[in-house]
Protein backbone atom coordinates (compact mmCIF):
# COMPACT_ATOMS: atom_id res chain seq x y z
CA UNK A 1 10.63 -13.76 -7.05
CA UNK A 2 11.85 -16.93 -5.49
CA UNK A 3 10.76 -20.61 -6.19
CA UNK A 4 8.08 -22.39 -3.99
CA UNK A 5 7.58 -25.97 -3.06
CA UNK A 6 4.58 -27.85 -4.51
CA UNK A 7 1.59 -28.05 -1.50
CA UNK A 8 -1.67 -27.39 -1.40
CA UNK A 9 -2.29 -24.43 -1.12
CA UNK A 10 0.61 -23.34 -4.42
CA UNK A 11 -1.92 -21.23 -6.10
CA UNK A 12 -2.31 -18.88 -2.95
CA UNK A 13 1.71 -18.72 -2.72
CA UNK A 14 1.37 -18.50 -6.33
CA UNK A 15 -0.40 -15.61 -6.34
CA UNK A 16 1.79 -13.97 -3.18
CA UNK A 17 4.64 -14.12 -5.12
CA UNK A 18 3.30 -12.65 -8.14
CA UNK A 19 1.16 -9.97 -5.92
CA UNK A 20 4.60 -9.07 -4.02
CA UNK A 21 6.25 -8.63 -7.32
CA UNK A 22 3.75 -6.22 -8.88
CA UNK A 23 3.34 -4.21 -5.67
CA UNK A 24 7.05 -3.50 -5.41
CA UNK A 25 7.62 -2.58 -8.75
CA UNK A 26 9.57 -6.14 -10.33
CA UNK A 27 6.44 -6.12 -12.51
CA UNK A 28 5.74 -2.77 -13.29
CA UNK A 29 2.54 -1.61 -14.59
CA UNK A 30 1.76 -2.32 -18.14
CA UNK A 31 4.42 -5.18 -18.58
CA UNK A 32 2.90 -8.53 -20.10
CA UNK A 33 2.42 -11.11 -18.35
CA UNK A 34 3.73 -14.44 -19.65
CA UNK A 35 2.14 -17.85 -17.59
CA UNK A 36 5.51 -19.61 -19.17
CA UNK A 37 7.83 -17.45 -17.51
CA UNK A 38 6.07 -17.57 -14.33
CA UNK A 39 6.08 -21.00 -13.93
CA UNK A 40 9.58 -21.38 -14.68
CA UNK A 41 11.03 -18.53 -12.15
CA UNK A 42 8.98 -20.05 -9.56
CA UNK A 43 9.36 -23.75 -10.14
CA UNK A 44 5.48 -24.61 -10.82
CA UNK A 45 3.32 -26.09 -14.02
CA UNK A 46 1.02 -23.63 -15.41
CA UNK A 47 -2.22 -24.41 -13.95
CA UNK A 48 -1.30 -22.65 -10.38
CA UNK A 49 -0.23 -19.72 -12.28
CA UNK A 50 -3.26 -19.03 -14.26
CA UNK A 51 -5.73 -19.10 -11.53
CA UNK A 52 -3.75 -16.78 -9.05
CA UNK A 53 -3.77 -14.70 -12.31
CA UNK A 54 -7.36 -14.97 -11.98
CA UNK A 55 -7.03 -14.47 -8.37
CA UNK A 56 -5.03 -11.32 -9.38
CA UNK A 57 -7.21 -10.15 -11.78
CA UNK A 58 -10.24 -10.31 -9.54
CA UNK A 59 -7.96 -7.88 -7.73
CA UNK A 60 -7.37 -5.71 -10.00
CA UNK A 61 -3.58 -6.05 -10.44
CA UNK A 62 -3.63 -7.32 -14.08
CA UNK A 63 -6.21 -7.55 -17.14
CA UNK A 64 -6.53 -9.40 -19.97
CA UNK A 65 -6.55 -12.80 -18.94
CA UNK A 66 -9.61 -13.95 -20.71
CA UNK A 67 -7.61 -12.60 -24.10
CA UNK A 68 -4.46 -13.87 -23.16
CA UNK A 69 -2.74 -11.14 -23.32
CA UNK A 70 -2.69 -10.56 -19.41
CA UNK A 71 -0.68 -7.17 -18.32
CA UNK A 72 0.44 -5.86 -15.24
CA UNK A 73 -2.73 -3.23 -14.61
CA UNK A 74 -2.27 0.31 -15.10
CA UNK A 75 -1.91 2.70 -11.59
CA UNK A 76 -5.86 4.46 -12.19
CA UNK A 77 -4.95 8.11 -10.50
CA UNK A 78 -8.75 8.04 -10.41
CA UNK A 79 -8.99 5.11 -7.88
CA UNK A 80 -6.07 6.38 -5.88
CA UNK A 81 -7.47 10.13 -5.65
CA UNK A 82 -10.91 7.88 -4.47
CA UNK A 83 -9.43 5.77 -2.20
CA UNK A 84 -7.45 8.68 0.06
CA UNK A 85 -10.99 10.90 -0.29
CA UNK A 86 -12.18 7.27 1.25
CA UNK A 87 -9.28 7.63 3.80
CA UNK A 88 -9.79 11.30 4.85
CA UNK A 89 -13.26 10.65 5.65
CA UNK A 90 -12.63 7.48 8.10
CA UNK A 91 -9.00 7.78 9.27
CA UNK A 92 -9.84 11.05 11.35
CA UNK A 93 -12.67 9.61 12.76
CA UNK A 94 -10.72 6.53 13.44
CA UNK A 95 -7.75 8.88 15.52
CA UNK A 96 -10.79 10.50 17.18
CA UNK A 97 -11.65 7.17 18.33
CA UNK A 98 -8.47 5.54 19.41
CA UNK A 99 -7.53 9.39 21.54
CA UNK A 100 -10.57 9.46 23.36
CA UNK A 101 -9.53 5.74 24.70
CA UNK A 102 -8.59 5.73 28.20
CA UNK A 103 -6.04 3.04 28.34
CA UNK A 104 -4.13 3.76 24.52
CA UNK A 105 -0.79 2.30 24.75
CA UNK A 106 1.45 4.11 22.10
CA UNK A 107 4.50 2.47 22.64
CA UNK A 108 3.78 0.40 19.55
CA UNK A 109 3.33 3.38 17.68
CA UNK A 110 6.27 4.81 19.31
CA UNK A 111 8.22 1.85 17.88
CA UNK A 112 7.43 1.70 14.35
CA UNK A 113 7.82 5.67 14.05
CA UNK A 114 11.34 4.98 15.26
CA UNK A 115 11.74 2.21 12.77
CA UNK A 116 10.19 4.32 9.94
CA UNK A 117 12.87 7.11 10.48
CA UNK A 118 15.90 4.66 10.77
CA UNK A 119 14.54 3.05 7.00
CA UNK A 120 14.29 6.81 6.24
CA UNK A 121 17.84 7.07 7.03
CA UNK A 122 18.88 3.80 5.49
CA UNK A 123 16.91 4.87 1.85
CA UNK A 124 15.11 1.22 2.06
CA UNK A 125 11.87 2.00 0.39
CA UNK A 126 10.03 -1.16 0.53
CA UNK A 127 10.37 -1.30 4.29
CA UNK A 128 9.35 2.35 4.67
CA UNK A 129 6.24 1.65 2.99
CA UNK A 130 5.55 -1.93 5.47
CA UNK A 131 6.40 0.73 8.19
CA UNK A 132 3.94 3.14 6.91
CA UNK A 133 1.35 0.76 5.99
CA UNK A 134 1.82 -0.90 10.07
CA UNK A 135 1.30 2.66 11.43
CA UNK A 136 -1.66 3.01 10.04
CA UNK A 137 -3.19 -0.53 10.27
CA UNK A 138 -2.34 -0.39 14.44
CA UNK A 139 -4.65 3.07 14.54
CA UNK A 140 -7.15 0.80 12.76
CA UNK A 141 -6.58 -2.23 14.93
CA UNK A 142 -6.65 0.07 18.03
CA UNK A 143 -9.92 2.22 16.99
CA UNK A 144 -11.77 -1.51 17.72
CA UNK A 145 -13.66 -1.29 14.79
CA UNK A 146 -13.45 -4.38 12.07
CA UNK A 147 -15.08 -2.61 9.00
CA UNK A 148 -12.63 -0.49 8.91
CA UNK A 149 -9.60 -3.22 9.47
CA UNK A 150 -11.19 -5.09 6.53
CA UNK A 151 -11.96 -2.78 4.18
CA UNK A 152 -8.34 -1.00 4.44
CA UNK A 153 -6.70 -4.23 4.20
CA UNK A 154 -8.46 -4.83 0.68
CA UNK A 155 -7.21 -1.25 -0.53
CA UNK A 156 -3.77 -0.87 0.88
CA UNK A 157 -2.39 -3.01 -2.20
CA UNK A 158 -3.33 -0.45 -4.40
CA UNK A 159 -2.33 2.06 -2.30
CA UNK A 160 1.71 1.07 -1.67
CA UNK A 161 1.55 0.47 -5.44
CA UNK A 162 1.27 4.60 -5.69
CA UNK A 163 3.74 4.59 -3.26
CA UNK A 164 6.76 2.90 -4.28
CA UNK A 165 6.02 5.37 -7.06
CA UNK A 166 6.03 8.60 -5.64
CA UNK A 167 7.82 8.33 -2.35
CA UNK A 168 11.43 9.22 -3.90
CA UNK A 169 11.99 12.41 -2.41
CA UNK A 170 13.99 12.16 1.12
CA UNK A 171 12.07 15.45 2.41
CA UNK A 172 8.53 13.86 1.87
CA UNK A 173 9.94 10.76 3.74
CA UNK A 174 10.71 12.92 6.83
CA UNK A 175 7.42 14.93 6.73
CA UNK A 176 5.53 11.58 6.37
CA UNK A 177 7.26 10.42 9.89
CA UNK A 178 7.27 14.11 11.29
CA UNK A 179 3.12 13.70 11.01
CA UNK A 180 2.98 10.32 12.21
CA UNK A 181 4.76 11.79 15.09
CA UNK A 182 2.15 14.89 15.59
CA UNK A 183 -0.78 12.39 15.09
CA UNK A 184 0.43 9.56 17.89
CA UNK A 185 1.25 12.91 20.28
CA UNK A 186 -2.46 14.40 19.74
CA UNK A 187 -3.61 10.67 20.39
CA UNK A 188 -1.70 10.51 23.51
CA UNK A 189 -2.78 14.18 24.92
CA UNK A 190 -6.11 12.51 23.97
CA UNK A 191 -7.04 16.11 21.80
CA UNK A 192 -9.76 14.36 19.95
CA UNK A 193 -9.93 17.41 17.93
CA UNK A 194 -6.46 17.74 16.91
CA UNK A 195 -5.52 14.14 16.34
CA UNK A 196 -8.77 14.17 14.13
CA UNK A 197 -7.42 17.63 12.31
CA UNK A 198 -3.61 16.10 12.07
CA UNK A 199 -5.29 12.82 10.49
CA UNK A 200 -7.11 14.96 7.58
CA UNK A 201 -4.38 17.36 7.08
CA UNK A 202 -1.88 14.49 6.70
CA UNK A 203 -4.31 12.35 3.94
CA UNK A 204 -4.72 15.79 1.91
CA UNK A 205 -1.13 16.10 1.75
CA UNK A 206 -0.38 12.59 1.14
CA UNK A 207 -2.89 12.51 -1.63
CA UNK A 208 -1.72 15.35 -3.20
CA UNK A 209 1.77 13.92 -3.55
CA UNK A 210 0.62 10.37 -4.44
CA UNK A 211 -1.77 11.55 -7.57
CA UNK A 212 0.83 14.00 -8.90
CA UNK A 213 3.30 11.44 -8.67
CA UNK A 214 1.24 8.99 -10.46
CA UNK A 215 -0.24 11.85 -13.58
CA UNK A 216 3.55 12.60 -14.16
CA UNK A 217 4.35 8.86 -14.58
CA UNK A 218 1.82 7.99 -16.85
CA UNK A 219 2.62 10.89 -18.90
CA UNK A 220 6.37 9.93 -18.60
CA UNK A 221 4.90 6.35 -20.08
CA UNK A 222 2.72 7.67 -22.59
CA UNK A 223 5.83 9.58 -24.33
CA UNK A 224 7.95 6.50 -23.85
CA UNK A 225 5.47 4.78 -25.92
CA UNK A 226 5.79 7.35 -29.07
């Protein structure tokens, strides 16, 4: 984290800095959370600090606060696993939607699968996961449908925190990009029915990997703790 200029808004940066930090793994989960030592890496008093924690907390991304003894929340596999069944139902109907469009432009698509297999290639996780997160908030963007822009917006926190996680393994990197591929080419044959089938095949995979990834990590935590 860097330090931020006093302004009005310094509880909202505040609270960006500290989200960014916990999301990519800086503050991982479970670590205590000291208002002190906040406020001195990022150059404010206290008061901004403790109400993006409560900001944060409303969020879910720490706990505690009204015991002072605020922590870093805990990765639930149980909201994760929820969140992609969440996913699987909406994101094929969403790449139904966008392939039966008549004038679909994929070269934005086109563009950030090219991106995502050049960070692929490079090993830089955190923008693999802005790449992955961009593919699928354009599908979203491009099905024309706000409730579903909205409500994946307030999720997809939660979600790259599983990610930074579990995405280690170069192979699952390429499939991820392989299917992206698949989907966008479905999309642009406009095969409702395949781009749907691609969508739901590519969630069930990707949750599978995410909630193993997470059970294995909390039992790698749990015997650190003995």
């Amino acid at each position: 984290m860097k330090p931020i200029a006093p302004q009005p808004l310094i509880t909202t940066r505040a609270a960006e800095e500290i989200r960014a930090a916990i999301v990519n793994g800086s503050l991982p989960p479970g670590r205590r959370v000291r208002q002190e030592e906040l406020a001195a890496q990022l150059g404010v008093s206290r008061e901004p600090i403790r109400k993006a924690l409560l900001v944060l907390e409303s969020e879910g991304l720490v706990s505690g606060l009204e015991n002072r003894a605020t922590i870093v929340a805990p990765l639930d596999p149980s909201l994760i696993s929820e969140i992609y069944e969440f996913r699987e139902a909406v994101e094929p109907y969403v790449a139904g939607r966008v392939a039966g469009k008549g004038d679909f432009d994929g070269r934005a698509l086109r563009r950030i699968i090219a991106q995502g297999r050049k960070a692929v290639g490079a090993g830089a996780l955190d923008r693999l996961i802005d790449l992955d997160g961009a593919f699928h908030t354009e599908l979203y963007r491009e099905s024309g449908n706000r409730v579903v822009v909205e409500v994946m917006q307030t999720q997809w926190t939660h979600i790259r925190r599983a990610m930074m996680l579990t995405l280690k393994a170069r192979s699952y990197r390429n499939r991820v990009w392989d299917e992206h591929e698949a989907i966008l080419e479905a999309i642009l044959n406009r095969d409702v029915a395949r781009a749907q089938d691609l969508t739901a095949a590519h969630l069930r995979g990707a949750r599978t990997v995410v909630t193993a990834g997470l059970r294995a990590s909390t039992g790698a935590t749990k015997q650190g703790a003995e």
